[in-house]
Structure formats: C-alpha cells, structure tokens
C-alpha atoms as a PDB file:
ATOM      1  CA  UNK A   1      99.189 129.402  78.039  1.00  0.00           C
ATOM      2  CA  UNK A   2      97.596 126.100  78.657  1.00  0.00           C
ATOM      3  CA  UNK A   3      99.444 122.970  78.323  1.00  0.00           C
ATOM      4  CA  UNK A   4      97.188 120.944  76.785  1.00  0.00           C
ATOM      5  CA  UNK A   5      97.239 119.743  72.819  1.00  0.00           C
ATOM      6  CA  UNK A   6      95.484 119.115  69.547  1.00  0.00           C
ATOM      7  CA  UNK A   7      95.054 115.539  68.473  1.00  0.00           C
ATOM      8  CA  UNK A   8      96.069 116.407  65.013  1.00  0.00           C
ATOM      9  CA  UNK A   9      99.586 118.277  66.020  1.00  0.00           C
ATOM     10  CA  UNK A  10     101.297 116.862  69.640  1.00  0.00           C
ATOM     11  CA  UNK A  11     103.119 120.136  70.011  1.00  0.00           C
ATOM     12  CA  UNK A  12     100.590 122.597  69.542  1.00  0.00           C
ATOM     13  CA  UNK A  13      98.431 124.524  72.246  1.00  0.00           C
ATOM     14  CA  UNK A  14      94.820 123.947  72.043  1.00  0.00           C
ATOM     15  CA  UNK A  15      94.379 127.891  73.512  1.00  0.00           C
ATOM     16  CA  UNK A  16      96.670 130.090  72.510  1.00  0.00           C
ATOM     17  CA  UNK A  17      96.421 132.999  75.155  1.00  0.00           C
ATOM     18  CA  UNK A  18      98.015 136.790  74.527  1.00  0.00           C
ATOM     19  CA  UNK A  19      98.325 139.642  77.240  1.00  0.00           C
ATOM     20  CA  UNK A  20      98.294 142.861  76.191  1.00  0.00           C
ATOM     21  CA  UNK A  21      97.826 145.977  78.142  1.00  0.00           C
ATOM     22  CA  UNK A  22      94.942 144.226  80.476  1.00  0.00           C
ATOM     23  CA  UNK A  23      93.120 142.563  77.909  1.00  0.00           C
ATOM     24  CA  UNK A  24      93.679 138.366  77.612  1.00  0.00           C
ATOM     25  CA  UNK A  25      92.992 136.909  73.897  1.00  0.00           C
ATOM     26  CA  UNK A  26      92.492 133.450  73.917  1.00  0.00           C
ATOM     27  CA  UNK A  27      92.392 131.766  71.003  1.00  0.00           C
ATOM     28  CA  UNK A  28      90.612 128.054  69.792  1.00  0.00           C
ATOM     29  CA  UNK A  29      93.437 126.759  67.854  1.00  0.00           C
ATOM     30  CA  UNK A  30      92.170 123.661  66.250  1.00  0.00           C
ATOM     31  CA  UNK A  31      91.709 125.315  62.716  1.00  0.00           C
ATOM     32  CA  UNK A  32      92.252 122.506  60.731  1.00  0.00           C
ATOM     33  CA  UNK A  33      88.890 120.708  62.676  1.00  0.00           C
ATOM     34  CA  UNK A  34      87.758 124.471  62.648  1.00  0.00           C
ATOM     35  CA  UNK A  35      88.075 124.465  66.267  1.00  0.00           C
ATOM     36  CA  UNK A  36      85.248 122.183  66.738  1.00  0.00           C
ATOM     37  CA  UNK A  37      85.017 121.807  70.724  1.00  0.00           C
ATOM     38  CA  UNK A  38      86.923 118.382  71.294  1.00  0.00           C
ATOM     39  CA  UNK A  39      87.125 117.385  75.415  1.00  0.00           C
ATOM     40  CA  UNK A  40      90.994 118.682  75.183  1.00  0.00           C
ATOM     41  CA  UNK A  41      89.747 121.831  73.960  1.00  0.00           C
ATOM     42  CA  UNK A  42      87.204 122.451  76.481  1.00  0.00           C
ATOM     43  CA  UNK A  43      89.267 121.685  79.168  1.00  0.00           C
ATOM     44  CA  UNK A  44      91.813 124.197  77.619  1.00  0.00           C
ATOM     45  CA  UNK A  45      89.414 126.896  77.706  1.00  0.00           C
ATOM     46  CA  UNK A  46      88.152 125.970  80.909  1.00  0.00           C
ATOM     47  CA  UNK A  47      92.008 126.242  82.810  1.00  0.00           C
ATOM     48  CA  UNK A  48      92.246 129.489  80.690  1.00  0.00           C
ATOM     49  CA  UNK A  49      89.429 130.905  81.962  1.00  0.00           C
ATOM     50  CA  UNK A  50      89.617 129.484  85.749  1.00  0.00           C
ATOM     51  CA  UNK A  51      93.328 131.399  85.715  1.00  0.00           C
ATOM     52  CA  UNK A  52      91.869 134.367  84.420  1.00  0.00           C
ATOM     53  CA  UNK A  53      89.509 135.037  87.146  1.00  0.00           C
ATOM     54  CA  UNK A  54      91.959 134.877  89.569  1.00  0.00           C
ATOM     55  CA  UNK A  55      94.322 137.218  87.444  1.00  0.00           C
ATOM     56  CA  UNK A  56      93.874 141.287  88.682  1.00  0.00           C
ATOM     57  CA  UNK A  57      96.151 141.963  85.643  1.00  0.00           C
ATOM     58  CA  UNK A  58      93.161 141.108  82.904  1.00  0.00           C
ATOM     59  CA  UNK A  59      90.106 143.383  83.177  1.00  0.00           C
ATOM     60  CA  UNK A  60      88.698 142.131  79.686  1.00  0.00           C
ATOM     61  CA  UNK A  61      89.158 138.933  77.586  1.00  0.00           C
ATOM     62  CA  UNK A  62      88.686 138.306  73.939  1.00  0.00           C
ATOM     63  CA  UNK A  63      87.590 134.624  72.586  1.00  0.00           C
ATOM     64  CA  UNK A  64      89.122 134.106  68.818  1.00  0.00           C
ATOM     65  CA  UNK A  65      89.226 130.856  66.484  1.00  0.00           C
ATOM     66  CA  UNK A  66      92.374 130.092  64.509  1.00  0.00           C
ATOM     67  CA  UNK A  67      92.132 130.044  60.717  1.00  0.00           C
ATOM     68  CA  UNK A  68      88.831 130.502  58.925  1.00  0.00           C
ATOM     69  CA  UNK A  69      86.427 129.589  61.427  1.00  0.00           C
ATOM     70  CA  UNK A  70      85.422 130.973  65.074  1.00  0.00           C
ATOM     71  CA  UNK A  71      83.740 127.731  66.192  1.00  0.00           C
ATOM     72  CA  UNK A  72      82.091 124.693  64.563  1.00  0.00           C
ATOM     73  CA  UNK A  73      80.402 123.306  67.651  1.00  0.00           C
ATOM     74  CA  UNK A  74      81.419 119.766  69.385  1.00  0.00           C
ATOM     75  CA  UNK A  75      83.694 117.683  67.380  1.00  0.00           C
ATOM     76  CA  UNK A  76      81.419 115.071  66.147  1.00  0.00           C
ATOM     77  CA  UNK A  77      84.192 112.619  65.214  1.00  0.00           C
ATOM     78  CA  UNK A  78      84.944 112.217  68.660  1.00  0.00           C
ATOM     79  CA  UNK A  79      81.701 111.853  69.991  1.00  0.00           C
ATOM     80  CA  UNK A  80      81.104 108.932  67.345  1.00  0.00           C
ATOM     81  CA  UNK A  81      84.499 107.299  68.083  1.00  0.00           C
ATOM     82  CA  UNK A  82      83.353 105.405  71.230  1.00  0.00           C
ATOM     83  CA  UNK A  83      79.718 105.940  72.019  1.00  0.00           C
ATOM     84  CA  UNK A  84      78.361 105.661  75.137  1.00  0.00           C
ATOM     85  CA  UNK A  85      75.787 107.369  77.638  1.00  0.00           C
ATOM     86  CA  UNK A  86      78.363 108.243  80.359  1.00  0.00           C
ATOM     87  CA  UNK A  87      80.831 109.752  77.451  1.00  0.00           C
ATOM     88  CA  UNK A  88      78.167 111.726  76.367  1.00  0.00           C
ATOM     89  CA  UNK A  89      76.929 112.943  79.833  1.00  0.00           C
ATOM     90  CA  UNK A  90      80.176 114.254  80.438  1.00  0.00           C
ATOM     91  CA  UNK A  91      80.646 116.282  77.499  1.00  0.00           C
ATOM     92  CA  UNK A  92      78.107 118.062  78.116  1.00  0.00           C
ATOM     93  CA  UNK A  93      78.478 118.578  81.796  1.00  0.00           C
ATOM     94  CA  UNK A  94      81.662 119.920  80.797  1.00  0.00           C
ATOM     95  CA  UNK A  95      80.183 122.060  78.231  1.00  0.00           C
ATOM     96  CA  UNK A  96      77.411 123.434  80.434  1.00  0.00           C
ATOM     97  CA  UNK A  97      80.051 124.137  82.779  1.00  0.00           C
ATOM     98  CA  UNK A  98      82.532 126.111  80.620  1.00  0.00           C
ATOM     99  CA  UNK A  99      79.398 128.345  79.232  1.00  0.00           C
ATOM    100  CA  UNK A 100      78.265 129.102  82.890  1.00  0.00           C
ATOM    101  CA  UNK A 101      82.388 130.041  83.716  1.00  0.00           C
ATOM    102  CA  UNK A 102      81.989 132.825  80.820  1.00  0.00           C
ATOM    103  CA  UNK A 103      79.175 134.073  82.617  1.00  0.00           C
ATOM    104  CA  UNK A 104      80.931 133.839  85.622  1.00  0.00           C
ATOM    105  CA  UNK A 105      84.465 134.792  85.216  1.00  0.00           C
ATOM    106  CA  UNK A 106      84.957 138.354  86.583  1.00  0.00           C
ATOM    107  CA  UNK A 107      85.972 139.841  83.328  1.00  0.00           C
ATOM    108  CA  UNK A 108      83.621 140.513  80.645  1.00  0.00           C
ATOM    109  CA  UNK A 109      84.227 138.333  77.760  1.00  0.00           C
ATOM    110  CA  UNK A 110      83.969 139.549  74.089  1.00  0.00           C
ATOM    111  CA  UNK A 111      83.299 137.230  71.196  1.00  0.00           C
ATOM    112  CA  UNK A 112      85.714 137.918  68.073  1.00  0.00           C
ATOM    113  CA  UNK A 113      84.066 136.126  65.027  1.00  0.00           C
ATOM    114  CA  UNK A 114      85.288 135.084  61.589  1.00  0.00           C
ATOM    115  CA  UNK A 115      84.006 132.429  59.660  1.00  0.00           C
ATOM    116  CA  UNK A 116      81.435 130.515  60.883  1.00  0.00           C
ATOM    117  CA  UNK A 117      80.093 129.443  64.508  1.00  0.00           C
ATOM    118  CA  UNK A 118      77.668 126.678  64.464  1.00  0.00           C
ATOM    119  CA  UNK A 119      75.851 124.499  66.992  1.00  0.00           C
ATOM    120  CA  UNK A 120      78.268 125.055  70.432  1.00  0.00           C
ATOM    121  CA  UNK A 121      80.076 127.758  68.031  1.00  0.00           C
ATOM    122  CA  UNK A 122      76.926 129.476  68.199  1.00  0.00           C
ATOM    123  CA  UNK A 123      76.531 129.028  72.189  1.00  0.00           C
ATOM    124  CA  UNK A 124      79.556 130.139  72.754  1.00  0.00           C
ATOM    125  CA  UNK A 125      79.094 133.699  70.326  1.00  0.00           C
ATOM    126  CA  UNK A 126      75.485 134.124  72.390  1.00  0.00           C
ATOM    127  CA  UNK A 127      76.998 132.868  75.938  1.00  0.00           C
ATOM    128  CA  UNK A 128      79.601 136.396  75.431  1.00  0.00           C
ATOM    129  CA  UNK A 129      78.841 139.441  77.312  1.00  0.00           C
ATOM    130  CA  UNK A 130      79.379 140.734  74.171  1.00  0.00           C
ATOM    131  CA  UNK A 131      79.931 140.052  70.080  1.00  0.00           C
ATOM    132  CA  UNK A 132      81.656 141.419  67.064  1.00  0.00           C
ATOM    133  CA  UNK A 133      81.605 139.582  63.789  1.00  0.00           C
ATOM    134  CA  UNK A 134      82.973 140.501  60.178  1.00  0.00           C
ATOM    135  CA  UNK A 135      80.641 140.857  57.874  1.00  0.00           C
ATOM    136  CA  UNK A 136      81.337 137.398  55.961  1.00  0.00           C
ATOM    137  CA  UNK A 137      80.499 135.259  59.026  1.00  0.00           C
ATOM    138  CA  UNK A 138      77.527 133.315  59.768  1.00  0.00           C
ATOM    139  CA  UNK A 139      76.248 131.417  62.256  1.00  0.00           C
ATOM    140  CA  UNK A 140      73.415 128.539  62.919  1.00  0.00           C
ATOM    141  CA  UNK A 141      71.801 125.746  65.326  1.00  0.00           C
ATOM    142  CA  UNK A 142      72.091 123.146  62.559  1.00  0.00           C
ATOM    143  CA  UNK A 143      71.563 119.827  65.088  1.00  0.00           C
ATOM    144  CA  UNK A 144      68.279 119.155  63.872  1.00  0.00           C
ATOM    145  CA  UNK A 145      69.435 118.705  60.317  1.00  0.00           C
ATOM    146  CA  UNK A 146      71.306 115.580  61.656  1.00  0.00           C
ATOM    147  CA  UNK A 147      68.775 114.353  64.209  1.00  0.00           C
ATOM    148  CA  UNK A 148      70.546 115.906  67.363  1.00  0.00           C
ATOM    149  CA  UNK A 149      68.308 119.283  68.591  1.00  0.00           C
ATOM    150  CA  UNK A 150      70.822 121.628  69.424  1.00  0.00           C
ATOM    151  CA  UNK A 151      69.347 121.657  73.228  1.00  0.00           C
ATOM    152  CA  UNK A 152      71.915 123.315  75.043  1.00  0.00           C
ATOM    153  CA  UNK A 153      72.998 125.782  72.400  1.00  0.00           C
ATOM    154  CA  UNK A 154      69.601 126.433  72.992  1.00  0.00           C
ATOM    155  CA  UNK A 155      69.812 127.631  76.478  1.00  0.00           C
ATOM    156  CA  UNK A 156      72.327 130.731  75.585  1.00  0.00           C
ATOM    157  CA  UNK A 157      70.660 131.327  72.373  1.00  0.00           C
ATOM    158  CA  UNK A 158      67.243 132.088  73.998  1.00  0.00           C
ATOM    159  CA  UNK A 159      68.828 134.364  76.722  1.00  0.00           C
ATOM    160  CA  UNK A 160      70.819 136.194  73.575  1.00  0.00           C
ATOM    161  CA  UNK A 161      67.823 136.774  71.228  1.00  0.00           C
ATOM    162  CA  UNK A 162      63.974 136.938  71.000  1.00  0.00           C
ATOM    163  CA  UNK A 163      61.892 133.496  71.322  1.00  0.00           C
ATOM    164  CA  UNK A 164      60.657 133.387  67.530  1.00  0.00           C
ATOM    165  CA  UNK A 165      64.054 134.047  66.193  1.00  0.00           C
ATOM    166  CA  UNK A 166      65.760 131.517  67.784  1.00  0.00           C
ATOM    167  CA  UNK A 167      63.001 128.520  67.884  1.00  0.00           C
ATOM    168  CA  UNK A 168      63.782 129.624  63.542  1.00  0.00           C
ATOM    169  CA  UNK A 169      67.307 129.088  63.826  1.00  0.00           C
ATOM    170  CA  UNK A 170      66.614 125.762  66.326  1.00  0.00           C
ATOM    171  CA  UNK A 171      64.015 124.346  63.972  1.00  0.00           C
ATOM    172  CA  UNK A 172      65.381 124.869  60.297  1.00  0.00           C
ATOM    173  CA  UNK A 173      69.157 124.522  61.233  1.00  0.00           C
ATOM    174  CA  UNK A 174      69.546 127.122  58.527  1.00  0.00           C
ATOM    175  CA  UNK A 175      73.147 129.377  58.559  1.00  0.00           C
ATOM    176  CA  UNK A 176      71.873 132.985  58.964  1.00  0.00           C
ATOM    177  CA  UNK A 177      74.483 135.505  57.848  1.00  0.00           C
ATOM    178  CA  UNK A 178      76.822 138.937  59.665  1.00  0.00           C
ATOM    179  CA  UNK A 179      73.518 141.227  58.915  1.00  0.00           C
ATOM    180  CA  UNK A 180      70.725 139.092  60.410  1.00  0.00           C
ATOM    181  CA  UNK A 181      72.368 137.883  63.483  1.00  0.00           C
ATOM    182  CA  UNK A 182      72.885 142.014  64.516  1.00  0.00           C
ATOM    183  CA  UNK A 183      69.570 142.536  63.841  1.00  0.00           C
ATOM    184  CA  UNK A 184      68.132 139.898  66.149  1.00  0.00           C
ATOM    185  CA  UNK A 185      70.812 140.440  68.962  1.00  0.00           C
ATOM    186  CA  UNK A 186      72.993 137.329  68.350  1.00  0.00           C
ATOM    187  CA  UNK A 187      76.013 139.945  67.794  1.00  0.00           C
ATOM    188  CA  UNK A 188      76.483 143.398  68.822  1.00  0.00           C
ATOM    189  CA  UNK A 189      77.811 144.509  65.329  1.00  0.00           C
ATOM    190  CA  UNK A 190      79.083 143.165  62.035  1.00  0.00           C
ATOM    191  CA  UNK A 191      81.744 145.547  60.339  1.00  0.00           C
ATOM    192  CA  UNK A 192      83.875 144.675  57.596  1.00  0.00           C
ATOM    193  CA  UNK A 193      86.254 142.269  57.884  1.00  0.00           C
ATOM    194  CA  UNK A 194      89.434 144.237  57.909  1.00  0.00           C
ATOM    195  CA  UNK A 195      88.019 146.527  60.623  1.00  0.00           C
ATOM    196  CA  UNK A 196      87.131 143.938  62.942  1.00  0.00           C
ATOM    197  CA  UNK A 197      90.466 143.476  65.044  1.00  0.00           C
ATOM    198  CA  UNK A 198      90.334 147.472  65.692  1.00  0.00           C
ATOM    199  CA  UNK A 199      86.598 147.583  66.721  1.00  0.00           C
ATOM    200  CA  UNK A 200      86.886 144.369  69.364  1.00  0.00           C
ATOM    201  CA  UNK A 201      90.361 145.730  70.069  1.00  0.00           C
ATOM    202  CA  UNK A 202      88.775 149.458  71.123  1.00  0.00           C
ATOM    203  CA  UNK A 203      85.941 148.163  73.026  1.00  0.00           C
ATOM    204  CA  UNK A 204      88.426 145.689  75.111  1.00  0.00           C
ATOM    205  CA  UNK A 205      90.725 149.209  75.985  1.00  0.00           C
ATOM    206  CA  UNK A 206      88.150 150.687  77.109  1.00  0.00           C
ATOM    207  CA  UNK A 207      86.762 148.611  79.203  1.00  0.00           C
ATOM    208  CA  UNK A 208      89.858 147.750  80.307  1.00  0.00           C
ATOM    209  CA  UNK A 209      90.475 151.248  81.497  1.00  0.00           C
ATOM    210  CA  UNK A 210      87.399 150.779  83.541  1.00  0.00           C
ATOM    211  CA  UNK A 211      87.661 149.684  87.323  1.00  0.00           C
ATOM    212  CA  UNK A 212      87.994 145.582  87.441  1.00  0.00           C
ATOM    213  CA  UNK A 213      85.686 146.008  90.891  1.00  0.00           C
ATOM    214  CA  UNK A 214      83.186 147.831  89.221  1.00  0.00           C
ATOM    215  CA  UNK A 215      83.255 145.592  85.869  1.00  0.00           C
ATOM    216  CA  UNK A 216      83.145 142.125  88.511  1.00  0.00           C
ATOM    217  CA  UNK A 217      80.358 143.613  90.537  1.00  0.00           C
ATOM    218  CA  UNK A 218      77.982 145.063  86.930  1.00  0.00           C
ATOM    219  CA  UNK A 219      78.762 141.704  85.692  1.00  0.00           C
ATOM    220  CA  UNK A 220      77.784 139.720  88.715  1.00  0.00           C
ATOM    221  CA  UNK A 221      74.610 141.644  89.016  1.00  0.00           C
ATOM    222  CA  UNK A 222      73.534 141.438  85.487  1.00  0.00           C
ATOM    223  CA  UNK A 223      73.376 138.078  85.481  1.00  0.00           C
ATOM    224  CA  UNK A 224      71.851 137.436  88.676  1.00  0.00           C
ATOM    225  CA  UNK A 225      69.145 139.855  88.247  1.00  0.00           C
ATOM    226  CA  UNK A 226      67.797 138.998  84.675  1.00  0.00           C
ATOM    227  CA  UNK A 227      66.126 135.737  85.709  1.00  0.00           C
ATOM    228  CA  UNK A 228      64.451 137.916  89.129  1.00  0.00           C
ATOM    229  CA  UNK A 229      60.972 139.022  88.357  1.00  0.00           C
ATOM    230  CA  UNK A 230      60.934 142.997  88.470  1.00  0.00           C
ATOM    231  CA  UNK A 231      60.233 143.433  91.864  1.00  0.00           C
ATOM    232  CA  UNK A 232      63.098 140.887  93.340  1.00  0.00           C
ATOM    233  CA  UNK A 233      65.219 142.265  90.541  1.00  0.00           C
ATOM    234  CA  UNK A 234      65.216 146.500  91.979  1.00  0.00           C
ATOM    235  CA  UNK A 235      65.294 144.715  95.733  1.00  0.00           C
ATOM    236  CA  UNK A 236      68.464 142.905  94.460  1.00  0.00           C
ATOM    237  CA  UNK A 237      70.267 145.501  92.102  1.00  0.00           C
ATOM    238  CA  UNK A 238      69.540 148.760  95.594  1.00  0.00           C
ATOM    239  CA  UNK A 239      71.926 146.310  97.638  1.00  0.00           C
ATOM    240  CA  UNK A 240      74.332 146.056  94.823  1.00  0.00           C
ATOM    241  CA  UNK A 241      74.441 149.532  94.296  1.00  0.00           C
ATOM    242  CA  UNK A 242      74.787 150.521  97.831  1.00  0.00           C
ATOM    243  CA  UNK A 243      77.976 147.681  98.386  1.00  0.00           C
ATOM    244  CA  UNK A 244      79.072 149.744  95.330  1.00  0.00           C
ATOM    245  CA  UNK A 245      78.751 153.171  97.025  1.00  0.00           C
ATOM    246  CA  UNK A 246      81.145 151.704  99.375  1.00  0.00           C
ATOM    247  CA  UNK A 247      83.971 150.680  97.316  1.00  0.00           C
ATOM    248  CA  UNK A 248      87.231 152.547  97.330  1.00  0.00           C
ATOM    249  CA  UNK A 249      86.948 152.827  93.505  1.00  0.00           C
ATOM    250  CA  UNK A 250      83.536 154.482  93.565  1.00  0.00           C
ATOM    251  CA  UNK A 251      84.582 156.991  95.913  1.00  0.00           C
ATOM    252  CA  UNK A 252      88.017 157.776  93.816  1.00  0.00           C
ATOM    253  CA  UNK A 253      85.505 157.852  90.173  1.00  0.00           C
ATOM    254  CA  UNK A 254      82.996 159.916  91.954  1.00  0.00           C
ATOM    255  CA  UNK A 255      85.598 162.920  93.008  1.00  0.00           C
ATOM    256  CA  UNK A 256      87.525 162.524  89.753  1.00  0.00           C
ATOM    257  CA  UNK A 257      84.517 163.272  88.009  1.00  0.00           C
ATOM    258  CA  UNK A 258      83.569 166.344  90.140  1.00  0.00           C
ATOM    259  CA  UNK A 259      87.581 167.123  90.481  1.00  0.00           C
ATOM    260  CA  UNK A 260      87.472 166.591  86.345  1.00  0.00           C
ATOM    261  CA  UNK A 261      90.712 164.173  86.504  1.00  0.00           C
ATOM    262  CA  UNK A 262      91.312 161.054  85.337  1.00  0.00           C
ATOM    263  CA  UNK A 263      90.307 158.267  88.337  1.00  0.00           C
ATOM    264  CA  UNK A 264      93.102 155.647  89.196  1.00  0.00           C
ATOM    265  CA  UNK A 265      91.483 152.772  90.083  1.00  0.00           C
ATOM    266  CA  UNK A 266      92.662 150.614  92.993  1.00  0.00           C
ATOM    267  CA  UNK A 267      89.887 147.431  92.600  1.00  0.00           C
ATOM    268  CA  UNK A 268      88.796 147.577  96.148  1.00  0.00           C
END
C-alpha cells in the first residue's frame, strides 16, 4: 500500500491496494474530491503500479474510486492554487506518464466504474485494457465547457473509440451515460449496479488463471502493433508468436490441451 496521503485526511492512503488470489485492486481514495487526480494521487498510482510490474504474484489488476465517483479528472483546485507554466508542464508529464505505465505494466488492467469519470476520469476508463461500468455511471470530456480542451484525455479516448464519437464527446463536453459509452467502445459492458463487483471480479479470475508470460507478451504486442501499418504489423506479431512457441508455458498449455489436463503455468 502506498505511503502517500490525501490533503483533506493526513492519515489516509491516497491508493488503497488489495491482493486477492492474483488479482491487485487499487483503489483512488480521495472520495470526498471524488478522486479528482491531485499530484499526490498520481504519484500514488504511479508507485502502485511501478511495484506491480515487478510483482509475479499479480497477473491482473483492477482500478476502483472510493465513494460515489470512479474519477473526476485533475483536481482543478490545485492547479489554480499557484499557477504557473512549469507547474502545469509537470502535471501533465506526470499524467502522460502514468497513462503510458497502464499500457505498459505487464498485467492487464481493468477499469471498475461507478459514478462518474470525467476529463482524466475518462482517460483513465479508455487508457484500461479493459472496462466495466454499472449502469448509473457516466462519463464525459467536459474541458471545453471551461475553456481547457481536454487534449490529452483526448489521446486515449481516440485509441478507445471511433473518430466522430469522440471529437462529440471532445467538442460538446456533454456527460454521455452506462448505455452509450458500450455502444461506442468506451466500456466493455454496463450491467447493473449490484452485479458489477461479480462481473469485473470473474473476468480478473480468469485471467488470472491465465499464464502471466503469455498475458505480458499479448499485452506487449497489442500495443506495439496497433500503431504498425498492416504489413509491419503481421512482420512484427510472426516474431512474437514464434518467441512465444518457445516459452516453457506454451509448451506445458499446448500438451495439456492435447493431454486434456489442466496446464500449470511456470511464467517462463
């Protein structure tokens, strides 16, 4: 659990992190700002996820807010309180940086959402390998409502949905609700609200009962090839496979299979 604290109470954790049975919930827990994305809680996340990665125990991670709300972007309080062009090129390096550490942490990273997730909220829900929402939530880009385009929100949103959908959320700063962010790709699924902990919870068993090797290199891969064009992107994904083909764990899944056994991975 990270060390570091909420401005509002000295003594409590800005992530609250739970292991259980190879899956790591971390949870925002600002909920009285409604975990709007302060420095502190960046940096939270950021050692979170940084200790993750290098943790074989975790093979999938779920991202939660405290109280009612997943996410309600940068804390705007703070970036008011002493304005400057250094404070603010900072804040988002470090944002940039904690969005690119999701994609790149080993473990795929699933997006639990109540309430709503606005601005970096929203970047965050889109920057997730994946997305599960209760029907209630909703989410926006709302920066151009108060002058400020939400430009790097931007850059997971447009990777997460199709171009005309998201230039409409980036243009009217409109909240879209549980329904319409499934149906453009924003969130995987919106169920009811008091099935939500046992859908994310039985997608992060069972890809926690995957091998971490093969879930690092898929990962890895998807990611790198999506911005190849076609041709660069087969050349890339045949070497991938074949390092796969090598692996200890691809052997062991291929004769369980045939053997019709259960594999035991080793992650090598």
């Amino acid at each position: 659990m990270s060390a570091a604290v909420s401005t509002h109470d000295p003594h409590a954790p800005l992530i609250l992190r739970d292991d259980r049975d190879g899956v790591a919930t971390l949870t925002l827990n600002r909920p009285k700002a409604r975990n709007a994305l302060s420095v502190g809680l960046m940096g939270a996340l950021q050692d979170a996820l940084d200790a993750i990665h290098e943790d074989s125990s975790v093979r999938a991670v779920v991202l939660a807010g405290a109280g009612g709300a997943f996410c309600a972007g940068h804390d705007l309080k703070e970036m008011r309180a002493a304005p400057s062009r250094e404070l603010y090129e900072a804040l988002f390096t470090q944002c940039s940086r904690l969005m690119l550490t999701i994609n790149r942490v080993r473990q795929p990273v699933i997006a639990k959402v109540r309430g709503v997730a606005t601005a970096a909220g929203c970047q965050l829900v889109a920057t997730c390998d994946l997305a599960y929402c209760e029907e209630e939530a909703r989410f926006a880009t709302p920066g151009v409502n108060i002058g400020l385009f939400c430009s790097t929100p931007m850059v997971a949103l447009t990777r997460a949905v199709g171009r005309k959908a998201a230039m409409e959320m980036l243009l009217l700063g409109d909240l879209i609700d549980a329904e319409e962010a499934e149906r453009i790709g924003l969130v995987n699924r919106a169920v009811p609200a008091d099935q939500l902990d046992e859908v994310v919870d039985g997608v992060a068993a069972k890809i926690a009962s995957k091998s971490p090797l093969t879930l690092a290199t898929g990962k890895e891969a998807f990611y790198r090839q999506i911005d190849l064009d076609v041709e660069g992107a087969y050349a890339y994904a045949a070497k991938v496979m074949t390092e796969n083909m090598m692996a200890q764990d691809a052997a062991e899944g291929i004769d369980a299979f045939l053997g019709k056994r259960t594999p035991v991975w080793c992650g090598r």
